[in-house]
N, C-alpha and C. Protein backbone atom coordinates (compact mmCIF):
# COMPACT_ATOMS: atom_id res chain seq x y z
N UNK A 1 0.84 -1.18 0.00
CA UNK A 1 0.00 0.00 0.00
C UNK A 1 0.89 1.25 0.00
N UNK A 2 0.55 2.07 -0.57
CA UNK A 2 1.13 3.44 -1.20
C UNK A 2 1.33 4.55 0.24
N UNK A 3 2.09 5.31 0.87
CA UNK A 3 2.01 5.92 1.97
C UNK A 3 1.74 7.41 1.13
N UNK A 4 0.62 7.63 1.96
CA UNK A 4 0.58 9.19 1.62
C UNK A 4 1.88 10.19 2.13
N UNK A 5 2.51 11.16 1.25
CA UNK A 5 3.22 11.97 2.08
C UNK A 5 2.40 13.27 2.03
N UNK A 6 2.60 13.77 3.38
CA UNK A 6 2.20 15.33 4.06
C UNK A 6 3.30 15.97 4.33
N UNK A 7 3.84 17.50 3.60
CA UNK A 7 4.62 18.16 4.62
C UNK A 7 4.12 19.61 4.71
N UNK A 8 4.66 20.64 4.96
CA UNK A 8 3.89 21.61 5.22
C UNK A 8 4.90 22.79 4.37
N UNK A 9 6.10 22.46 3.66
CA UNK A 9 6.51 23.43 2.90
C UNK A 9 5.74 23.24 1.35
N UNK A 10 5.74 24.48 0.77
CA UNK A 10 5.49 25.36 -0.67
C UNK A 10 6.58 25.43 -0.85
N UNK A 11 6.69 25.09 -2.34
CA UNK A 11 7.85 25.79 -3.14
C UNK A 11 7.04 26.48 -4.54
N UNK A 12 7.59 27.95 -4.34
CA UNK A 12 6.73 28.46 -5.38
C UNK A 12 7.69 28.84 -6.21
N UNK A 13 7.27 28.77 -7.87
CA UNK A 13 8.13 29.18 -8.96
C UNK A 13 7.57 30.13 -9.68
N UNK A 14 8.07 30.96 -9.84
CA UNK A 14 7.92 32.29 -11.00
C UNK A 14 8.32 31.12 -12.35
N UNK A 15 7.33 31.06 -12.98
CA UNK A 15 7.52 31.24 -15.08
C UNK A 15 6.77 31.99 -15.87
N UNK A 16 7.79 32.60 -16.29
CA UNK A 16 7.14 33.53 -17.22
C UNK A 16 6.38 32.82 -18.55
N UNK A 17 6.34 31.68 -18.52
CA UNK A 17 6.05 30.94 -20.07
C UNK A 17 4.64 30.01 -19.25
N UNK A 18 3.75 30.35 -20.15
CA UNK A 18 2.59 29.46 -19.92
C UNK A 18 1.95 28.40 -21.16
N UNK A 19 1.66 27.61 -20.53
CA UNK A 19 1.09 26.36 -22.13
C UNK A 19 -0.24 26.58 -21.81
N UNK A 20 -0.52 26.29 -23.22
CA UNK A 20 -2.61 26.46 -23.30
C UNK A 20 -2.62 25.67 -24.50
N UNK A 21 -4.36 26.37 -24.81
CA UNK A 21 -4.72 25.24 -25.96
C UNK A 21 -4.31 26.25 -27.28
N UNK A 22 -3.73 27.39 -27.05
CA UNK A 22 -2.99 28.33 -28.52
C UNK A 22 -1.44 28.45 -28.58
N UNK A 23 -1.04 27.21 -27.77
CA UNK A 23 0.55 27.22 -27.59
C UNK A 23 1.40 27.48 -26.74
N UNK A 24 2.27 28.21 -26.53
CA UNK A 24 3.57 28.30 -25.42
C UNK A 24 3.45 29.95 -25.28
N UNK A 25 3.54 30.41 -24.55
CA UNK A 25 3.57 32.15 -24.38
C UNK A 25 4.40 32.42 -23.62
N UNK A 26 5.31 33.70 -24.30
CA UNK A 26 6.26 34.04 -23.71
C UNK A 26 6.63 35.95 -23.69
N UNK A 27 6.92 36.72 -22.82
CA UNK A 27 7.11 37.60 -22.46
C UNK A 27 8.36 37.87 -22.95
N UNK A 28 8.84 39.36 -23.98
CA UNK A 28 10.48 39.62 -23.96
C UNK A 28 9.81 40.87 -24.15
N UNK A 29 10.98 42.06 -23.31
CA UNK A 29 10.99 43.36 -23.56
C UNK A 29 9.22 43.96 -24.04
N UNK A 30 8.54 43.63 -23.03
CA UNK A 30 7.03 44.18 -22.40
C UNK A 30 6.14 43.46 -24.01
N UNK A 31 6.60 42.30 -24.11
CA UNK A 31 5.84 41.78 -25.36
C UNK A 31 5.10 40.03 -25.17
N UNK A 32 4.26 40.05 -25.25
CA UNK A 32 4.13 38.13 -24.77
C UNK A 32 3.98 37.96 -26.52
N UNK A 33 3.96 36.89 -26.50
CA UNK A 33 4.54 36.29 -28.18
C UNK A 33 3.88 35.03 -28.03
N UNK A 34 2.69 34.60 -28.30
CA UNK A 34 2.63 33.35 -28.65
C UNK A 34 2.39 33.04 -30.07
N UNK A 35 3.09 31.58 -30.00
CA UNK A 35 3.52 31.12 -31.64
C UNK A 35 2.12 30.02 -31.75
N UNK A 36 2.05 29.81 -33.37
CA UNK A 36 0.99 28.93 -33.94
C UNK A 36 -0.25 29.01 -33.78
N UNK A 37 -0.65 30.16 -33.37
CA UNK A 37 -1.94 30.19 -33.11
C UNK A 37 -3.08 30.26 -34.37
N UNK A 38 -4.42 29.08 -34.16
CA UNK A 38 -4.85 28.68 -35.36
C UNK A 38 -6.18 29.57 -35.39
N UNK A 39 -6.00 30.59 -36.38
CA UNK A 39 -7.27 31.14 -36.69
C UNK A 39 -8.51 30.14 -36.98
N UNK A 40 -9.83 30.77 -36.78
CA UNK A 40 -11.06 29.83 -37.36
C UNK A 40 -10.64 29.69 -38.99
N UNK A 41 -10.27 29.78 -39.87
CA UNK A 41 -9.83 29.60 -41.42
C UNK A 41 -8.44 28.77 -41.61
N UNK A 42 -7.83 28.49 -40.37
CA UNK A 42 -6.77 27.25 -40.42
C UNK A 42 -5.54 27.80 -40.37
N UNK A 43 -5.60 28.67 -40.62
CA UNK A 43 -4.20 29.72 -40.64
C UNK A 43 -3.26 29.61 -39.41
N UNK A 44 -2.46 29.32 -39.83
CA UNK A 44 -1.65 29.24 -38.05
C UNK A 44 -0.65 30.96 -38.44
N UNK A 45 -1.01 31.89 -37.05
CA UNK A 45 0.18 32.63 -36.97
C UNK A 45 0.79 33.15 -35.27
N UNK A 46 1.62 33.84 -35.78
CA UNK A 46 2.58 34.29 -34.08
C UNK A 46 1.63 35.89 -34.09
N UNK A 47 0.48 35.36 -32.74
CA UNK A 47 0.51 36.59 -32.38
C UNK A 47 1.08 37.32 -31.12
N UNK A 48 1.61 39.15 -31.50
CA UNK A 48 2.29 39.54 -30.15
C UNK A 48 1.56 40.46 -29.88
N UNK A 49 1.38 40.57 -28.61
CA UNK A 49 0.64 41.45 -28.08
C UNK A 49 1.48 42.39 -26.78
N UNK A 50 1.25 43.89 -27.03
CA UNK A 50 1.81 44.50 -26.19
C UNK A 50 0.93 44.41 -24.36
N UNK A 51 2.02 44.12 -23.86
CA UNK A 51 1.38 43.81 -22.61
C UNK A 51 2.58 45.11 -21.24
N UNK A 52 3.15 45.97 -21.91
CA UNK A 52 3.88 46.99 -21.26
C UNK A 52 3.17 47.79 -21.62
N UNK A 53 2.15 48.54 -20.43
CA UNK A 53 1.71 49.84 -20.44
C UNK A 53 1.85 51.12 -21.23
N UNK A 54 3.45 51.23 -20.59
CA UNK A 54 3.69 52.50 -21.56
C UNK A 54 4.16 52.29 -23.11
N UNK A 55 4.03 51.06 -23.50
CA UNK A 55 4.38 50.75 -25.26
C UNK A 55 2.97 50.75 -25.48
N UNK A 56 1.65 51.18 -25.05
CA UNK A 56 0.43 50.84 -25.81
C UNK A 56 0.53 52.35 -26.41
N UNK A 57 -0.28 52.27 -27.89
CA UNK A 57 -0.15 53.73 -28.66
C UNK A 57 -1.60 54.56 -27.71
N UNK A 58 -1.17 55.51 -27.98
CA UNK A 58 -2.33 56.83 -26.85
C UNK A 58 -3.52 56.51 -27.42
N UNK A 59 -3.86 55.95 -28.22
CA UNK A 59 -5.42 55.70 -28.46
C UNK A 59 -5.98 54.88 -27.78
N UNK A 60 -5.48 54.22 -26.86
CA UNK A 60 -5.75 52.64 -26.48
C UNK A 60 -6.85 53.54 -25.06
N UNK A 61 -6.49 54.56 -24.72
CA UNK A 61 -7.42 55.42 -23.33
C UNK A 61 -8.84 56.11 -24.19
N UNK A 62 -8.95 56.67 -25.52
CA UNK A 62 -9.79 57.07 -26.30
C UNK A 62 -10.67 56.21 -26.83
N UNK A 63 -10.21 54.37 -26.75
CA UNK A 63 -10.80 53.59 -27.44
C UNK A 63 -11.36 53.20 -26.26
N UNK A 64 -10.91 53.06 -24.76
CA UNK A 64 -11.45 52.69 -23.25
C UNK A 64 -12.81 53.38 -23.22
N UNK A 65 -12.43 54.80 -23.15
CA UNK A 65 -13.24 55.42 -22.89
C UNK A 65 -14.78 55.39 -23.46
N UNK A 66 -14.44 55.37 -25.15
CA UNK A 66 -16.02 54.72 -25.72
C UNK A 66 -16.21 53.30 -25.61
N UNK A 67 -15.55 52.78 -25.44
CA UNK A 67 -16.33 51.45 -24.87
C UNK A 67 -15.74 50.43 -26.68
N UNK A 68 -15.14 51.01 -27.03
CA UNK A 68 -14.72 49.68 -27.97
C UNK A 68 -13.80 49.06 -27.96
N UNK A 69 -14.62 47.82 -27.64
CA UNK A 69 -13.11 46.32 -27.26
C UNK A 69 -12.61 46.14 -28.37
N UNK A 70 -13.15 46.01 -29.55
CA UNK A 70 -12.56 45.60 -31.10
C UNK A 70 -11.52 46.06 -31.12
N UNK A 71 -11.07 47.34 -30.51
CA UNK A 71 -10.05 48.41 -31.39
C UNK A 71 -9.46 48.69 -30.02
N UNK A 72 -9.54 47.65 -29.10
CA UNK A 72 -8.69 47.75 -27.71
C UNK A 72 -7.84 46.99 -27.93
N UNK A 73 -8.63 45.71 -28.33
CA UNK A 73 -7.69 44.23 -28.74
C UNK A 73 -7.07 44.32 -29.75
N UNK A 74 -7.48 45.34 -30.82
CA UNK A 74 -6.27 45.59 -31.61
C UNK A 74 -4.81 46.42 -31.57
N UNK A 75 -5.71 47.16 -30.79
CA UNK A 75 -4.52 48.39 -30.09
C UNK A 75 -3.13 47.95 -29.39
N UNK A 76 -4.04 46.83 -28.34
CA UNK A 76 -2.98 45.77 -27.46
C UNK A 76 -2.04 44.91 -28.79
N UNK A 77 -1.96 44.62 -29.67
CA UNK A 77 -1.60 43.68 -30.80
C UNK A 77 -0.19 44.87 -31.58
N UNK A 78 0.61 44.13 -31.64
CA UNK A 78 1.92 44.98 -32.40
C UNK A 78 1.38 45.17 -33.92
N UNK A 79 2.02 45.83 -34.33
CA UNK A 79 1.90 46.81 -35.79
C UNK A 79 2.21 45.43 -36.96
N UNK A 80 2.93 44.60 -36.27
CA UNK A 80 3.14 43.08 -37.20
C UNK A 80 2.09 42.30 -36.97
N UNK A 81 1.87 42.27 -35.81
CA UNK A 81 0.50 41.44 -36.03
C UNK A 81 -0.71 41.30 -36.10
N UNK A 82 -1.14 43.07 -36.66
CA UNK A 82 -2.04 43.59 -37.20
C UNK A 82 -2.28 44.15 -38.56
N UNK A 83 -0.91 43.89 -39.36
CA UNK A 83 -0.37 43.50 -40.84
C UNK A 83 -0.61 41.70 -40.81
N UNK A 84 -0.10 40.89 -40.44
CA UNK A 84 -0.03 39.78 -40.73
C UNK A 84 -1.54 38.92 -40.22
N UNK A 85 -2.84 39.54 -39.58
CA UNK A 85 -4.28 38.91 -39.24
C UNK A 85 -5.09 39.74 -40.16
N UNK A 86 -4.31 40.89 -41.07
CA UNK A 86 -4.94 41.49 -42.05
C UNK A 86 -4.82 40.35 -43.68
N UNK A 87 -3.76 40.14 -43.33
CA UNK A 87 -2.66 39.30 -45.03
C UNK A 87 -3.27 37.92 -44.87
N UNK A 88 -3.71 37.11 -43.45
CA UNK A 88 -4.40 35.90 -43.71
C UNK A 88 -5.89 35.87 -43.24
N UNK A 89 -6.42 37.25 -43.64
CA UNK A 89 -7.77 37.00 -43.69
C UNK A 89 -8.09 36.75 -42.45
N UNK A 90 -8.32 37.43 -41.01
CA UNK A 90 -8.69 37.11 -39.46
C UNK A 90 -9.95 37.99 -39.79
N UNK A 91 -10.80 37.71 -39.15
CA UNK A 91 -12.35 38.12 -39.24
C UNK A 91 -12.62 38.66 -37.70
N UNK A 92 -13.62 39.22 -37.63
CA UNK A 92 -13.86 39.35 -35.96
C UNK A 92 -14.50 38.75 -35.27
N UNK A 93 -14.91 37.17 -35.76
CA UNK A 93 -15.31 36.44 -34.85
C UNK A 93 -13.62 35.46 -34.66
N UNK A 94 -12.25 36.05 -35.34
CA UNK A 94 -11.14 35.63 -35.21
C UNK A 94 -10.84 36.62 -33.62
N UNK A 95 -10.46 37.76 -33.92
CA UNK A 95 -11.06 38.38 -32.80
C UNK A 95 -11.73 38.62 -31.43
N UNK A 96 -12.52 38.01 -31.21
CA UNK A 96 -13.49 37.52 -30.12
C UNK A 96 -13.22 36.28 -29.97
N UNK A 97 -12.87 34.92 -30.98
CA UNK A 97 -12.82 33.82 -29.98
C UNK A 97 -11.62 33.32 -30.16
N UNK A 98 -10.69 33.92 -30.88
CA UNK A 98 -9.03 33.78 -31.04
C UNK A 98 -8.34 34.43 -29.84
N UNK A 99 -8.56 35.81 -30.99
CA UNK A 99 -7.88 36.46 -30.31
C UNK A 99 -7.66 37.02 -29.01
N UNK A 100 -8.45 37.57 -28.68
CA UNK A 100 -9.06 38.42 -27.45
C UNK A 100 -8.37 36.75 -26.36
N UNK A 101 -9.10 35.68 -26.15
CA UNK A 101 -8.63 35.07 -25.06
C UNK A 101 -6.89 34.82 -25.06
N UNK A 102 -5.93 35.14 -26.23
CA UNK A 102 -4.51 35.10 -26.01
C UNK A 102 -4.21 36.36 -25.27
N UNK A 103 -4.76 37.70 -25.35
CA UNK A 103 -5.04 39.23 -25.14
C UNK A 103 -5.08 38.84 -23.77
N UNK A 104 -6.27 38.36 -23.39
CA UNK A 104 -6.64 37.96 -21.55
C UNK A 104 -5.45 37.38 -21.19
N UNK A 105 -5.14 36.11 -22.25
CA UNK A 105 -3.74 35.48 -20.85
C UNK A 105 -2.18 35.76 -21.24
N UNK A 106 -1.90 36.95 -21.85
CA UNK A 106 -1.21 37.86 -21.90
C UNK A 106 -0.91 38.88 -20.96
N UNK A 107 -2.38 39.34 -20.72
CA UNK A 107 -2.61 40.62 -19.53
C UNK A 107 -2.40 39.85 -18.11
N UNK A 108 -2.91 38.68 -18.42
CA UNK A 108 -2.86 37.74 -16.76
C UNK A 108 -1.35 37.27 -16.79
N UNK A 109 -0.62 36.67 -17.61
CA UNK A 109 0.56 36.43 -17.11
C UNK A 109 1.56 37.70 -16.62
N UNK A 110 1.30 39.14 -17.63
CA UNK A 110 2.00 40.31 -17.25
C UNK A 110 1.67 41.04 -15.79
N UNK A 111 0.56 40.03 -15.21
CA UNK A 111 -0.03 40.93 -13.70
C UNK A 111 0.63 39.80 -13.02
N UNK A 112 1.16 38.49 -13.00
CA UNK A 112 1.57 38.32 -12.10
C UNK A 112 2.94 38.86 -11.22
């Protein structure tokens, strides 16, 4: 029979890299980067999303303010990878059920 072990230390680890169901994500110089991510049209690409405050462009408080997420979640997204979800055709239901949840665990890994 198997002995349970009990002890009473935690060991806690900082990683900056998290696995999901859109790949490996990783943080460099206020950027998370996850690779292969499969649009609804099959397309696999690397999206990066700015997750350093002061790298978001000044519209990102003008787009808060009226209330549009579309053009928040794009705002959060680098200048490449809002050229390259333009070049393979990303739609905005790519957007809402792609994109936006890499956006969330982007913002959640940069708050820890």
């Amino acid at each position: 029979m198997a002995q349970k072990k009990n002890t009473d230390q935690v060991e806690v680890v900082k990683n900056e890299t998290t696995k999901n169901a859109g790949g490996e994500g990783q943080i460099v110089d206020g950027i998370y980067t996850e690779r292969e991510v499969e649009l609804i049209n099959g397309v696999k690409v690397d999206i990066e999303v700015i997750v350093d405050r002061d790298m978001l462009p000044a519209s990102v408080s003008s787009l808060a303010h009226e209330g549009n997420i579309e053009g928040m979640l794009m705002a959060q997204l680098t200048a490449k990878t809002r050229k390259l979800l333009d070049w393979t055709g990303a739609t905005r239901k790519d957007l809402h059920e792609v994109i936006g949840p890499v956006v969330q665990r982007a913002t959640e890994l940069a708050d820890k």
